[in-house]
PDB file of N, CA and C in Angstrom:
ATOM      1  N   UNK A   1     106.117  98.669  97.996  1.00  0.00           N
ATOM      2  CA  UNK A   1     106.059  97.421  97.264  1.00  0.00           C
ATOM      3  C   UNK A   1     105.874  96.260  98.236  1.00  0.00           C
ATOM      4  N   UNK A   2     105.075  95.473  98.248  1.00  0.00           N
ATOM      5  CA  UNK A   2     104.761  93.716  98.207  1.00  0.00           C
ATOM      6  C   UNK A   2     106.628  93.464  98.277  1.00  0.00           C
ATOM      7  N   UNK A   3     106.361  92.619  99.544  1.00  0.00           N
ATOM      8  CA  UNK A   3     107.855  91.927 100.075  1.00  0.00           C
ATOM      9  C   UNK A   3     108.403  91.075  99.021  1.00  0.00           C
ATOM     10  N   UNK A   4     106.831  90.431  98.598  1.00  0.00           N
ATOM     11  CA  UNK A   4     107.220  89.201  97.496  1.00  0.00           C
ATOM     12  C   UNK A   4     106.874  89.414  95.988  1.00  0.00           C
ATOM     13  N   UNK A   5     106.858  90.566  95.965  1.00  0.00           N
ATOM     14  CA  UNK A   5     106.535  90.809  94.245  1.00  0.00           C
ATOM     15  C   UNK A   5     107.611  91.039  93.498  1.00  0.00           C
ATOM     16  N   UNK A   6     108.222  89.968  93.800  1.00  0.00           N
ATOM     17  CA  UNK A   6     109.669  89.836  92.202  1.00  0.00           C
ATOM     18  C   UNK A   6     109.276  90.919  90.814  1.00  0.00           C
ATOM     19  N   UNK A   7     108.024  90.645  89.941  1.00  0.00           N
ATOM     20  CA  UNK A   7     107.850  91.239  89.451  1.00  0.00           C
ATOM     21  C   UNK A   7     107.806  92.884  89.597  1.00  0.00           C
ATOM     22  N   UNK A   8     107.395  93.251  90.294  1.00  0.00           N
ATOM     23  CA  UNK A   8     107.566  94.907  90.655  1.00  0.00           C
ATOM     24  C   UNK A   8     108.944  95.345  90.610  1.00  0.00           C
ATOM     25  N   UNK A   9     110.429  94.778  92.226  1.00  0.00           N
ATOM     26  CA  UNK A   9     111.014  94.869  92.123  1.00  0.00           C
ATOM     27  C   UNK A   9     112.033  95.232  90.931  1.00  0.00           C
ATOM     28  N   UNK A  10     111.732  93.853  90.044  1.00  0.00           N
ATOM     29  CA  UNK A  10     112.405  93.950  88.652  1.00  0.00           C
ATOM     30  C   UNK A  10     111.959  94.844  87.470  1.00  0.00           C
ATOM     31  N   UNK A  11     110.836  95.079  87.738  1.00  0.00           N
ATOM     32  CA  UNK A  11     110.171  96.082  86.859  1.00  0.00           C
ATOM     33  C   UNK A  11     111.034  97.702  87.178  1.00  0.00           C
ATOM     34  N   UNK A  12     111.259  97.642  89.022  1.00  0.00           N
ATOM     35  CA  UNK A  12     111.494  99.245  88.945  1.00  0.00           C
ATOM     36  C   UNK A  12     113.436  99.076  89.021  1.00  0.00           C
ATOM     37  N   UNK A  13     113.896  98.072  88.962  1.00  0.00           N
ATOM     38  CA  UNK A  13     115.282  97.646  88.465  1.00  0.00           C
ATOM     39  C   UNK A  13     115.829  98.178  87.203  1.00  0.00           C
ATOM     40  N   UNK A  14     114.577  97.899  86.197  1.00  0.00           N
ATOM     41  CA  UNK A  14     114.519  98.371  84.667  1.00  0.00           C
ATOM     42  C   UNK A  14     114.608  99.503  84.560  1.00  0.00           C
ATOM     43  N   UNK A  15     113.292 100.526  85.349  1.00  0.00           N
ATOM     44  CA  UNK A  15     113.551 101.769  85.303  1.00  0.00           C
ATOM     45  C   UNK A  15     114.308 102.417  85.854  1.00  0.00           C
ATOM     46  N   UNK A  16     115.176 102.175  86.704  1.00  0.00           N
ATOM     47  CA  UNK A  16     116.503 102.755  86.950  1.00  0.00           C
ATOM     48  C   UNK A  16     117.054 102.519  86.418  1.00  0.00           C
ATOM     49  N   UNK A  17     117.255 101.301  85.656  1.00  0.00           N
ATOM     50  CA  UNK A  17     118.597 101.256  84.685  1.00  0.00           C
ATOM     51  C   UNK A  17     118.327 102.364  83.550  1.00  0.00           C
ATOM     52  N   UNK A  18     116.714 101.800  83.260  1.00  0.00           N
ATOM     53  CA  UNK A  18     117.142 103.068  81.525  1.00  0.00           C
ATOM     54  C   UNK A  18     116.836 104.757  82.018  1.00  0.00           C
ATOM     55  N   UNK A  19     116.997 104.626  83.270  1.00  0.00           N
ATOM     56  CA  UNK A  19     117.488 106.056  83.872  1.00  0.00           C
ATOM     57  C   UNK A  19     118.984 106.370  84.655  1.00  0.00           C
ATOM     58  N   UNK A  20     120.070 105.465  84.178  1.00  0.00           N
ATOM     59  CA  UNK A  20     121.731 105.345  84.244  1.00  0.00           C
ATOM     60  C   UNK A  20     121.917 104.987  85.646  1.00  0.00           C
ATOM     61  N   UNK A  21     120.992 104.949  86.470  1.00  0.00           N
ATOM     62  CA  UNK A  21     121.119 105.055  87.588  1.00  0.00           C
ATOM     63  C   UNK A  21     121.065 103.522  88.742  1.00  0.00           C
ATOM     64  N   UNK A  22     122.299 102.666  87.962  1.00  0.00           N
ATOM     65  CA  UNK A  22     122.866 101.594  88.035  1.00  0.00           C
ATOM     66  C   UNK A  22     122.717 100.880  89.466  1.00  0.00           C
ATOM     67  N   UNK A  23     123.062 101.871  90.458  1.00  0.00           N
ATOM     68  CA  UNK A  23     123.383 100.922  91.831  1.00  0.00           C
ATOM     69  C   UNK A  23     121.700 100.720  91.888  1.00  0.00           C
ATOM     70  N   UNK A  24     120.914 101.759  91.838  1.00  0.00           N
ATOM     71  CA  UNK A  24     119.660 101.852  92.648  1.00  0.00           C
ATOM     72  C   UNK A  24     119.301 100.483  91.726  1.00  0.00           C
ATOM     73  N   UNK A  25     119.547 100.378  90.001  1.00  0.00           N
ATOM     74  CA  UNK A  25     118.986  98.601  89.284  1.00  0.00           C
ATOM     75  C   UNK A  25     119.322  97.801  90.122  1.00  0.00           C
ATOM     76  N   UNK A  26     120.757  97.743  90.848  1.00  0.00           N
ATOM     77  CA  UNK A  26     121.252  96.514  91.516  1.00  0.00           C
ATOM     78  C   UNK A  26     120.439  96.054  92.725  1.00  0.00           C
ATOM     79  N   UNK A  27     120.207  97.525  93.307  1.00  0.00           N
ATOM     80  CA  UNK A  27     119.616  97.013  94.761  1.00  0.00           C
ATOM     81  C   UNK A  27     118.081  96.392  94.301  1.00  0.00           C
ATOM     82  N   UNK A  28     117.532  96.651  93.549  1.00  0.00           N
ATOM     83  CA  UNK A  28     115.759  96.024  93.321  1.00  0.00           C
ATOM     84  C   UNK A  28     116.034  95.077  92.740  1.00  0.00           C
ATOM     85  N   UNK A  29     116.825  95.296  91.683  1.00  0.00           N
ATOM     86  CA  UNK A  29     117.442  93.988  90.727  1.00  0.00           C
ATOM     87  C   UNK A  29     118.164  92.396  91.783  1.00  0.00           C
ATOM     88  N   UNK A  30     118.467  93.182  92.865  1.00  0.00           N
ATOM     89  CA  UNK A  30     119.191  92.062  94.530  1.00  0.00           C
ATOM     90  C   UNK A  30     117.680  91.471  94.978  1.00  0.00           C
ATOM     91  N   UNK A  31     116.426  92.571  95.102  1.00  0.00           N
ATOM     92  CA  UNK A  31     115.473  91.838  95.927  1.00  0.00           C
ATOM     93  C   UNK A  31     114.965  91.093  95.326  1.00  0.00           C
ATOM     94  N   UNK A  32     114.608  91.250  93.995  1.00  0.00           N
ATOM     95  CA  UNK A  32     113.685  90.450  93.065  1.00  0.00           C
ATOM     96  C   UNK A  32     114.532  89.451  93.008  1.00  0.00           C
ATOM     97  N   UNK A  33     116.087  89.707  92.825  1.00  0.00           N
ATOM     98  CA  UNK A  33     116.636  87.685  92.947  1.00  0.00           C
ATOM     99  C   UNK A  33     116.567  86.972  94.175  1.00  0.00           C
ATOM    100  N   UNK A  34     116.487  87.849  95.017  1.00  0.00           N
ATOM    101  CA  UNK A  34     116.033  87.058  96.714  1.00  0.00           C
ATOM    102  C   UNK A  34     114.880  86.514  96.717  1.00  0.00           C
ATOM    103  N   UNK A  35     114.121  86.976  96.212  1.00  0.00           N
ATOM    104  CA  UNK A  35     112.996  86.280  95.986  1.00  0.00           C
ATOM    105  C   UNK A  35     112.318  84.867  94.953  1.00  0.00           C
ATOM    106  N   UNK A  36     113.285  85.309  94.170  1.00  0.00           N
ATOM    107  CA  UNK A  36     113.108  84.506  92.853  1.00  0.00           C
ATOM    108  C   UNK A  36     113.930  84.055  92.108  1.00  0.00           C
ATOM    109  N   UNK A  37     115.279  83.123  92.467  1.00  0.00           N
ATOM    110  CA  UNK A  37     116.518  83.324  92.034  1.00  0.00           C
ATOM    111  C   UNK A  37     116.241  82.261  91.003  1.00  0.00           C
ATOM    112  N   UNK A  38     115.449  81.537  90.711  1.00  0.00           N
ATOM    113  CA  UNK A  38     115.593  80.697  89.393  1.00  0.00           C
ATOM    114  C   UNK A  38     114.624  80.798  88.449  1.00  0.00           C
ATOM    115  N   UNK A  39     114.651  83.034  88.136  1.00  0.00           N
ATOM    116  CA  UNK A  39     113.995  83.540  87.532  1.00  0.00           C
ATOM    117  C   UNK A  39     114.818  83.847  86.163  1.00  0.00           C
ATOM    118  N   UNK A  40     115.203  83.248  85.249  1.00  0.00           N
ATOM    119  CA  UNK A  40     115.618  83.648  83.713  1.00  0.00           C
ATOM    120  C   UNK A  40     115.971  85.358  83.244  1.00  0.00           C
ATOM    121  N   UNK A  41     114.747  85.920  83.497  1.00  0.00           N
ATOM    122  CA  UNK A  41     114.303  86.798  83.380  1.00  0.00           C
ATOM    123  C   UNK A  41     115.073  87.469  84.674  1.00  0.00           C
ATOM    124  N   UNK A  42     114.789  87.667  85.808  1.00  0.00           N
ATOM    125  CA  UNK A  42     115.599  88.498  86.412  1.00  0.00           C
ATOM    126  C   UNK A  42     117.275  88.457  86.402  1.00  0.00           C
ATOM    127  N   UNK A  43     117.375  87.338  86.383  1.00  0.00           N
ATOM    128  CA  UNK A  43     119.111  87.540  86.377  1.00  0.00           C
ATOM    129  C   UNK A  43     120.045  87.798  85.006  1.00  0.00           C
ATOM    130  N   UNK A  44     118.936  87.602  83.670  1.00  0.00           N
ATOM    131  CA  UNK A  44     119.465  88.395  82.633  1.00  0.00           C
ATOM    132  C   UNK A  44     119.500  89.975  82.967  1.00  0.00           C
ATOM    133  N   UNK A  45     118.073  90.597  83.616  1.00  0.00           N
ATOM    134  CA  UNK A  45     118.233  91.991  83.493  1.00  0.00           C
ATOM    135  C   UNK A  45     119.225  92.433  84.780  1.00  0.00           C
ATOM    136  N   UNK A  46     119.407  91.235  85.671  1.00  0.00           N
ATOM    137  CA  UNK A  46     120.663  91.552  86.609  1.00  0.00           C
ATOM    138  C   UNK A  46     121.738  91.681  86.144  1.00  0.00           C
ATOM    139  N   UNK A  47     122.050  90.673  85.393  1.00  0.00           N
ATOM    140  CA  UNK A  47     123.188  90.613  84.660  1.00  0.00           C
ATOM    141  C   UNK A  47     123.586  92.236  83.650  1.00  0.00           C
ATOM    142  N   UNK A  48     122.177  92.563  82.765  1.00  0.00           N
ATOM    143  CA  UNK A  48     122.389  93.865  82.318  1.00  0.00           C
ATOM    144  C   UNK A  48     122.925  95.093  83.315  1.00  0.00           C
ATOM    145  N   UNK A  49     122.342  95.192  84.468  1.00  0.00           N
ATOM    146  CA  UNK A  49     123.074  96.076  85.292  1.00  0.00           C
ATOM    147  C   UNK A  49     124.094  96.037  85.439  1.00  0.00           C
ATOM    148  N   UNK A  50     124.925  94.499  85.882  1.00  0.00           N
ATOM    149  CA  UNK A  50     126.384  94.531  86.147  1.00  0.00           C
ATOM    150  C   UNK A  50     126.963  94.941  85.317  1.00  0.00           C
ATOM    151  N   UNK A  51     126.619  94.496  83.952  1.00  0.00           N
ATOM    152  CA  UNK A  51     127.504  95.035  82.456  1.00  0.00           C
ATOM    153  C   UNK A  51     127.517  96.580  82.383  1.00  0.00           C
ATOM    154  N   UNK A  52     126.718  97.051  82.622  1.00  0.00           N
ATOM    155  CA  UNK A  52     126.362  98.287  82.746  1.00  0.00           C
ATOM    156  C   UNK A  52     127.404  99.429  83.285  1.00  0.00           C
ATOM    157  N   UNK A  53     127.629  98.486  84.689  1.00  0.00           N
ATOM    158  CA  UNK A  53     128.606  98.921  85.382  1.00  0.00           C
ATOM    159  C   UNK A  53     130.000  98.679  85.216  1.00  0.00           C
ATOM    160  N   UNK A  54     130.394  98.194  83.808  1.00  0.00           N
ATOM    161  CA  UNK A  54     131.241  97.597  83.733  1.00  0.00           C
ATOM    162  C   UNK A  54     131.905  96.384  84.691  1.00  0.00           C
ATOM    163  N   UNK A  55     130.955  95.748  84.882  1.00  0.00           N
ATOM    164  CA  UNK A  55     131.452  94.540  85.840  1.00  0.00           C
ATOM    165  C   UNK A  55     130.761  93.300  85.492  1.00  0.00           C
ATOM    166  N   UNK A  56     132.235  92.889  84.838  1.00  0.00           N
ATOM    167  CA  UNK A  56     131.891  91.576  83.630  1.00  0.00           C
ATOM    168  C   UNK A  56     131.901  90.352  84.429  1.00  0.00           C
ATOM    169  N   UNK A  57     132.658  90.178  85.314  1.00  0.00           N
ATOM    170  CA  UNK A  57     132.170  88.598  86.274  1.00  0.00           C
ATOM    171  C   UNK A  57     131.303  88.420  86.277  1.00  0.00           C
ATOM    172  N   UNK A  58     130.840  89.647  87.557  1.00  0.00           N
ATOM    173  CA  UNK A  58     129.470  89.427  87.660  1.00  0.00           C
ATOM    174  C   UNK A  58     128.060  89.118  86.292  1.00  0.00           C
ATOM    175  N   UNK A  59     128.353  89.693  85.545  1.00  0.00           N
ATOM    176  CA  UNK A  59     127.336  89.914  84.301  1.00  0.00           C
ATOM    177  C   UNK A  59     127.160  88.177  83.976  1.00  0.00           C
ATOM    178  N   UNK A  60     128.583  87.834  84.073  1.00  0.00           N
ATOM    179  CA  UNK A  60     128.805  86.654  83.290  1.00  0.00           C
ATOM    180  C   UNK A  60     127.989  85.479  83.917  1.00  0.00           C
ATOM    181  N   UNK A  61     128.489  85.560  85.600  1.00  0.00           N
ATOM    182  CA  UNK A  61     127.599  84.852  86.388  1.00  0.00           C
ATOM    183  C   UNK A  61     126.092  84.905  86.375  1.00  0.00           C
ATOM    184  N   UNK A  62     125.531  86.417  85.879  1.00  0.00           N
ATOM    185  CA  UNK A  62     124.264  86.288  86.644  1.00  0.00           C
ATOM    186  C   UNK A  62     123.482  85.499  84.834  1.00  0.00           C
ATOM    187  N   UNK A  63     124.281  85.685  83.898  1.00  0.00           N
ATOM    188  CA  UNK A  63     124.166  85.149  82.687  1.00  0.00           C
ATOM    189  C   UNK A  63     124.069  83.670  82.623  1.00  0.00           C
ATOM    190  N   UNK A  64     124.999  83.216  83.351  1.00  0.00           N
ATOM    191  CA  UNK A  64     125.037  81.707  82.668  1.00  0.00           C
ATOM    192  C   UNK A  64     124.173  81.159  84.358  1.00  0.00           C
ATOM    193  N   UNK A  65     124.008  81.717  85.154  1.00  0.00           N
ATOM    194  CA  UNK A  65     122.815  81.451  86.378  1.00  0.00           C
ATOM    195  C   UNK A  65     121.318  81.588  85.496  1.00  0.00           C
ATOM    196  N   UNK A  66     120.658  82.352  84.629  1.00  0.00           N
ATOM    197  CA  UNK A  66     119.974  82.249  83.473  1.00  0.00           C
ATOM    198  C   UNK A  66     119.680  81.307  82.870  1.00  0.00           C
ATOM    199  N   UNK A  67     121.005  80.678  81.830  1.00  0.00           N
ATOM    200  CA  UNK A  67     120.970  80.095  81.130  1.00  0.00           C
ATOM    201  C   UNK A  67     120.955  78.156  82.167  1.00  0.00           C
ATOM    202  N   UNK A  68     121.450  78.147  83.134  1.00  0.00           N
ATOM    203  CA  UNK A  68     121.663  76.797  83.725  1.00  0.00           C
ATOM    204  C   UNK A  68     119.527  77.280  84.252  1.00  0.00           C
ATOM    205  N   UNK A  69     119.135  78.018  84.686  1.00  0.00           N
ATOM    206  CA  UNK A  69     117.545  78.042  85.293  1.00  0.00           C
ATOM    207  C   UNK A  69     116.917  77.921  83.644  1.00  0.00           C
ATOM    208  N   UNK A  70     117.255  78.289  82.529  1.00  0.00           N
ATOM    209  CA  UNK A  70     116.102  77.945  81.115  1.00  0.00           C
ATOM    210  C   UNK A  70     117.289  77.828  80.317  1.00  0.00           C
ATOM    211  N   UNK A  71     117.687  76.584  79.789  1.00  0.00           N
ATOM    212  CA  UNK A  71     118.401  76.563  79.467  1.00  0.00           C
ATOM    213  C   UNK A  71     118.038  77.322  77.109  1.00  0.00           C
ATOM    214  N   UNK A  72     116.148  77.809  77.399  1.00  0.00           N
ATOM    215  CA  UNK A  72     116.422  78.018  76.464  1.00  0.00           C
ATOM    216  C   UNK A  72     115.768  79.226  76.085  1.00  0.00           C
ATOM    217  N   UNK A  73     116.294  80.136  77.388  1.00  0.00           N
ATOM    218  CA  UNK A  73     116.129  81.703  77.479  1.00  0.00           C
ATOM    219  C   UNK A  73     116.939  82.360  76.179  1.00  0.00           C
ATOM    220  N   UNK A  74     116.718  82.718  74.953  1.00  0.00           N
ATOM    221  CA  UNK A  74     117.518  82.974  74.349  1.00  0.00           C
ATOM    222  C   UNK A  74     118.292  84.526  74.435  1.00  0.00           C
ATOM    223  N   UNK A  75     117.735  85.511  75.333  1.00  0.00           N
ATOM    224  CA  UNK A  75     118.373  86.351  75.676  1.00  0.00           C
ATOM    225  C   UNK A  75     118.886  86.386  76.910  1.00  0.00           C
ATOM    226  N   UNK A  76     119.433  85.443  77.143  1.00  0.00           N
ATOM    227  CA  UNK A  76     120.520  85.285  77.966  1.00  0.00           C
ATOM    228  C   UNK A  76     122.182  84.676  77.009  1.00  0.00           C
ATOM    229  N   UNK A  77     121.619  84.093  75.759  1.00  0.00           N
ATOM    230  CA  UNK A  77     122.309  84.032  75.223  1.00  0.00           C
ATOM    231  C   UNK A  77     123.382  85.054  74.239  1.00  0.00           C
ATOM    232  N   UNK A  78     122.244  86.168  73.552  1.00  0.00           N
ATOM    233  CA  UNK A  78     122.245  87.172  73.199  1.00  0.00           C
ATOM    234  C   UNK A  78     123.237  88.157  73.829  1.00  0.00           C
ATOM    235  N   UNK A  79     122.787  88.501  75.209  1.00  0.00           N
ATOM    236  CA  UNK A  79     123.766  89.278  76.503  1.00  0.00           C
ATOM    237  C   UNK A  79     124.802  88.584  76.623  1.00  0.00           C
ATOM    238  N   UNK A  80     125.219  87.294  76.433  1.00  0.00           N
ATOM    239  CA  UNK A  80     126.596  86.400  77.241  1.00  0.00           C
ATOM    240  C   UNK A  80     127.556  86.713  76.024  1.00  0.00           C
ATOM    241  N   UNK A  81     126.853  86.799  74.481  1.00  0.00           N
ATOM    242  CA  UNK A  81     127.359  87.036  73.312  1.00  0.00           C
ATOM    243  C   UNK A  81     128.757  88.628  73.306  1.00  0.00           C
ATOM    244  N   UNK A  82     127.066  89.508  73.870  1.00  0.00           N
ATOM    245  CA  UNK A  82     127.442  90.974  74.149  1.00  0.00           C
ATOM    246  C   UNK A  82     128.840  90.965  75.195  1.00  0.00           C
ATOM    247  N   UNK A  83     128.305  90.282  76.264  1.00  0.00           N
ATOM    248  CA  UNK A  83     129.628  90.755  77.393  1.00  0.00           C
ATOM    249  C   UNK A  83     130.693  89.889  77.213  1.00  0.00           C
ATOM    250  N   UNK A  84     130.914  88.740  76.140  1.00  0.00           N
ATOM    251  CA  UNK A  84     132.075  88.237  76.023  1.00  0.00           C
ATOM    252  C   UNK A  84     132.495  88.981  74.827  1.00  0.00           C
ATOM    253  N   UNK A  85     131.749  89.895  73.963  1.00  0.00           N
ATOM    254  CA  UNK A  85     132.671  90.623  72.796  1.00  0.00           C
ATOM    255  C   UNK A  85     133.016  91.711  73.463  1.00  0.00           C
ATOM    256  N   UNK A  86     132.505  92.203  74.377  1.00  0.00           N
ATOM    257  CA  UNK A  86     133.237  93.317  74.978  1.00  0.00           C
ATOM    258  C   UNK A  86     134.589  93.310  76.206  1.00  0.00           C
ATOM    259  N   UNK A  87     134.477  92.135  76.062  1.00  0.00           N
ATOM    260  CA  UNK A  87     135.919  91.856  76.935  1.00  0.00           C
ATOM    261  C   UNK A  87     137.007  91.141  76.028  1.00  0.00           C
ATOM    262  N   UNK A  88     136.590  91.280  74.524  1.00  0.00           N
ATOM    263  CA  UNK A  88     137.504  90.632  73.625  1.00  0.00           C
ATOM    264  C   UNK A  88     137.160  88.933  73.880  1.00  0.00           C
ATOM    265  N   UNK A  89     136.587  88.051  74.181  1.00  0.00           N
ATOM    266  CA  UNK A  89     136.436  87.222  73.909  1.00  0.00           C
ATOM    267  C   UNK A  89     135.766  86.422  72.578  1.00  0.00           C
ATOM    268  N   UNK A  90     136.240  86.693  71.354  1.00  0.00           N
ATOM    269  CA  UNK A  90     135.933  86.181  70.584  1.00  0.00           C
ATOM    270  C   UNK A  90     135.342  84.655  70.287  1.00  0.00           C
ATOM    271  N   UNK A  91     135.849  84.341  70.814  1.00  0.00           N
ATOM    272  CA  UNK A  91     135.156  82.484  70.277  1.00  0.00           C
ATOM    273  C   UNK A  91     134.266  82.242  71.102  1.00  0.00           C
ATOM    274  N   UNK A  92     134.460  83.024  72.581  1.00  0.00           N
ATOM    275  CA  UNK A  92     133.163  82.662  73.368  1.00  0.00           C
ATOM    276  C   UNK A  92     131.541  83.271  72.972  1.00  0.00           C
ATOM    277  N   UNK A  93     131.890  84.743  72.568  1.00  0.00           N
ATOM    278  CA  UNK A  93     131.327  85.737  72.093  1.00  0.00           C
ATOM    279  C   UNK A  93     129.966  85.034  70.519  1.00  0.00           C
ATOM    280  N   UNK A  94     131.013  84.228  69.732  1.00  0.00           N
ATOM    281  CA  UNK A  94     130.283  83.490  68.393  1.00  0.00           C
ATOM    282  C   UNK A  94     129.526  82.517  68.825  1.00  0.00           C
ATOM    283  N   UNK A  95     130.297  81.631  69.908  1.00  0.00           N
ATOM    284  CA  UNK A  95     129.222  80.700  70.064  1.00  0.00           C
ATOM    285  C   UNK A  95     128.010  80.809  71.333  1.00  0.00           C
ATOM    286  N   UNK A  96     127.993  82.170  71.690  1.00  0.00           N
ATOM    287  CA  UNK A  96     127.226  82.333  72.203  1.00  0.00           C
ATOM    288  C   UNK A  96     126.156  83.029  71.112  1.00  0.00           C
ATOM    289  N   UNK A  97     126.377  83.961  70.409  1.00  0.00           N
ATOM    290  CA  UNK A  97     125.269  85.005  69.087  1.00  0.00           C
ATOM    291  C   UNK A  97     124.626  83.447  68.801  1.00  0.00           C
ATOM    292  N   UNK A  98     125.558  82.286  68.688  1.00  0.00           N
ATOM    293  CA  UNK A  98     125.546  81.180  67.494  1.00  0.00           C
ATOM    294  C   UNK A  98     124.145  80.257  67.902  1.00  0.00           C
ATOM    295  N   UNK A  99     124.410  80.283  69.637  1.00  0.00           N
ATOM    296  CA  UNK A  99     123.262  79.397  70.562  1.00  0.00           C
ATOM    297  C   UNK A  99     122.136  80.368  70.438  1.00  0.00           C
ATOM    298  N   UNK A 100     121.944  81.963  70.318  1.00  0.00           N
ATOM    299  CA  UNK A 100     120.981  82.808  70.234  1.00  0.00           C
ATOM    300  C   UNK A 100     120.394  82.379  69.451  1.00  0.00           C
ATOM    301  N   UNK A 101     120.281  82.493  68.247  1.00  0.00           N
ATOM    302  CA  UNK A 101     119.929  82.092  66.892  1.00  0.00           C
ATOM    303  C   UNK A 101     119.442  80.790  66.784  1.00  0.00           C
ATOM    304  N   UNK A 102     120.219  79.678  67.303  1.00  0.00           N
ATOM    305  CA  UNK A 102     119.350  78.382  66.917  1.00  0.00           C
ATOM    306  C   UNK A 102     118.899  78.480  68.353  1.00  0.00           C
ATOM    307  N   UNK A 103     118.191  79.282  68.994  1.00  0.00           N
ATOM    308  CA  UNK A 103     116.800  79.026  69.687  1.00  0.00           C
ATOM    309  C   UNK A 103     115.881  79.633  69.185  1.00  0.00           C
ATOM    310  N   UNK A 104     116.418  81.213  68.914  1.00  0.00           N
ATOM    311  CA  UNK A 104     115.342  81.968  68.153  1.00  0.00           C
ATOM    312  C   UNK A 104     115.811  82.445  66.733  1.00  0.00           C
ATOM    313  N   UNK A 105     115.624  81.814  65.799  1.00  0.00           N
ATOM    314  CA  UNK A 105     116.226  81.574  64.181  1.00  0.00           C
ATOM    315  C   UNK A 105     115.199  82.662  63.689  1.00  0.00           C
ATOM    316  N   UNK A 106     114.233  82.912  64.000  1.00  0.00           N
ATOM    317  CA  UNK A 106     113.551  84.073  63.527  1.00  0.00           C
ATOM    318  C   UNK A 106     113.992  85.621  64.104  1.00  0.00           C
ATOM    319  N   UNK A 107     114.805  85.513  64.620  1.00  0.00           N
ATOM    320  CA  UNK A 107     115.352  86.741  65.628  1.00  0.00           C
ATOM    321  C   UNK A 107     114.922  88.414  64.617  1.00  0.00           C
ATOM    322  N   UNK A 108     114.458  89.368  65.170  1.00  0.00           N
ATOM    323  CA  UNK A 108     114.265  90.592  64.382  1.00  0.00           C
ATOM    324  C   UNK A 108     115.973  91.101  63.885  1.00  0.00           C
ATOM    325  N   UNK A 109     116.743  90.879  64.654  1.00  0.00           N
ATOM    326  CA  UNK A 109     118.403  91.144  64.699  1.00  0.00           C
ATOM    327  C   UNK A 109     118.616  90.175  63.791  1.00  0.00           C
ATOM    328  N   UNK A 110     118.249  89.265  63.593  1.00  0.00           N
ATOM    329  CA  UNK A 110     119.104  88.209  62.625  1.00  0.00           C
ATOM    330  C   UNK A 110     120.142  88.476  61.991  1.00  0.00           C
ATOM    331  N   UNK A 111     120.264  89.404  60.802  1.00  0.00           N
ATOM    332  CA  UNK A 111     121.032  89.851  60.049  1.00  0.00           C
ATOM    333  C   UNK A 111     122.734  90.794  60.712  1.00  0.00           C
ATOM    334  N   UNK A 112     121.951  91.207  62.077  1.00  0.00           N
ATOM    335  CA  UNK A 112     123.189  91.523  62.607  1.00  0.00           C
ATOM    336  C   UNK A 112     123.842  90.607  63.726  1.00  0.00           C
ATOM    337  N   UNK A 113     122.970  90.145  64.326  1.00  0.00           N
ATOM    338  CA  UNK A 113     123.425  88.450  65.100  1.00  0.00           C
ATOM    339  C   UNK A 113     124.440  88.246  63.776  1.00  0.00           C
ATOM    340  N   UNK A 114     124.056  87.653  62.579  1.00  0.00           N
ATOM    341  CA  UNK A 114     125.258  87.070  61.902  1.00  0.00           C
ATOM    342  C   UNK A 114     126.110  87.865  61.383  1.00  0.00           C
ATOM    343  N   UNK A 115     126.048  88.676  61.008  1.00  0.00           N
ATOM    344  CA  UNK A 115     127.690  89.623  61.266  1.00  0.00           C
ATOM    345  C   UNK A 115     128.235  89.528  62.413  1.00  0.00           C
ATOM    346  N   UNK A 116     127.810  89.462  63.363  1.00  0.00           N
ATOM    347  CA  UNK A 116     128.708  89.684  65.187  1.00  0.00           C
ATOM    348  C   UNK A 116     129.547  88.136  64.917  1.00  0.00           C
ATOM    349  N   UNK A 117     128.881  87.232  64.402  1.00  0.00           N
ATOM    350  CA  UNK A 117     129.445  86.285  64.480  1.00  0.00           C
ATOM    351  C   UNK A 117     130.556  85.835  63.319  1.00  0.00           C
ATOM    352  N   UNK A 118     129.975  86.706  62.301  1.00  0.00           N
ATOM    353  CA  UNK A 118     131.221  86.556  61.319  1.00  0.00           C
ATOM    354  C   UNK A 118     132.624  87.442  61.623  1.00  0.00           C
ATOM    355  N   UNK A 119     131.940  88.876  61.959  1.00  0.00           N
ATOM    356  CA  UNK A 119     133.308  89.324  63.189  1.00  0.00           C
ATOM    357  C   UNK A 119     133.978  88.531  64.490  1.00  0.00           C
ATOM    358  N   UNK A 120     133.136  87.651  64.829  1.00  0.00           N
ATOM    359  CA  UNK A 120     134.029  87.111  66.037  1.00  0.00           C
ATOM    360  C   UNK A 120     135.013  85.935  65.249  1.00  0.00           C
ATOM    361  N   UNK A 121     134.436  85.454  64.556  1.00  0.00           N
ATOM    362  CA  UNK A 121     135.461  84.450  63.600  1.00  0.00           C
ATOM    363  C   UNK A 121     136.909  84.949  63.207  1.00  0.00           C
ATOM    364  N   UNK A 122     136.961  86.337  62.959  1.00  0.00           N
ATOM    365  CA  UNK A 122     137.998  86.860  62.319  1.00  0.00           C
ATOM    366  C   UNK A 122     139.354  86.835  62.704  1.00  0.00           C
TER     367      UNK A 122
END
């Protein structure tokens, strides 16, 4: 691979992840942010690795590092939703599904975006 092809990197980040094989996402998923750290796009699917690994700081960070680079990446919102309901954070969890939605109100999930959020209310 090209020293500077963020894109590649993150591309073969992906395919290790949806092959479980977590550290090897982190390490391509590390170069492509060395390269490109106020990439939306890479530090959500960074962020997916950490979660992955069960390692919610990190997830959280590489999430809201996302969301401060586009502030209107809506799947970064989506994921911040995910890894604050899985650590029991409820209210953070709603108003994050809540910011998903009023960016992308047409969402294919819609219908279950708003259940997550009527469960986090509860």
């Amino acid at each position: 691979l090209k020293k500077d092809h963020e894109g590649a990197y993150e591309k073969m980040g992906l395919c290790f992840g949806a092959l479980g094989k977590y550290d090897n996402a982190l390490e391509f998923l590390d170069k492509a942010y060395s390269i490109k750290p106020d990439s939306a796009s890479i530090c959500v699917n960074y962020a997916k690795a950490y979660g992955a690994k069960g390692m919610r700081d990190k997830e959280v960070e590489m999430l809201n590092k996302a969301i401060k680079n586009d502030p209107k990446y809506s799947d970064a919102y989506y994921n911040l939703g995910l890894s604050y309901k899985a650590q029991g954070k409820k209210k953070d969890a709603g108003d994050a599904f809540k910011k998903y939605l009023e960016l992308y109100p047409d969402a294919p999930k819609k219908d279950m975006i708003q259940s997550l959020i009527e469960q986090m209310a509860e």
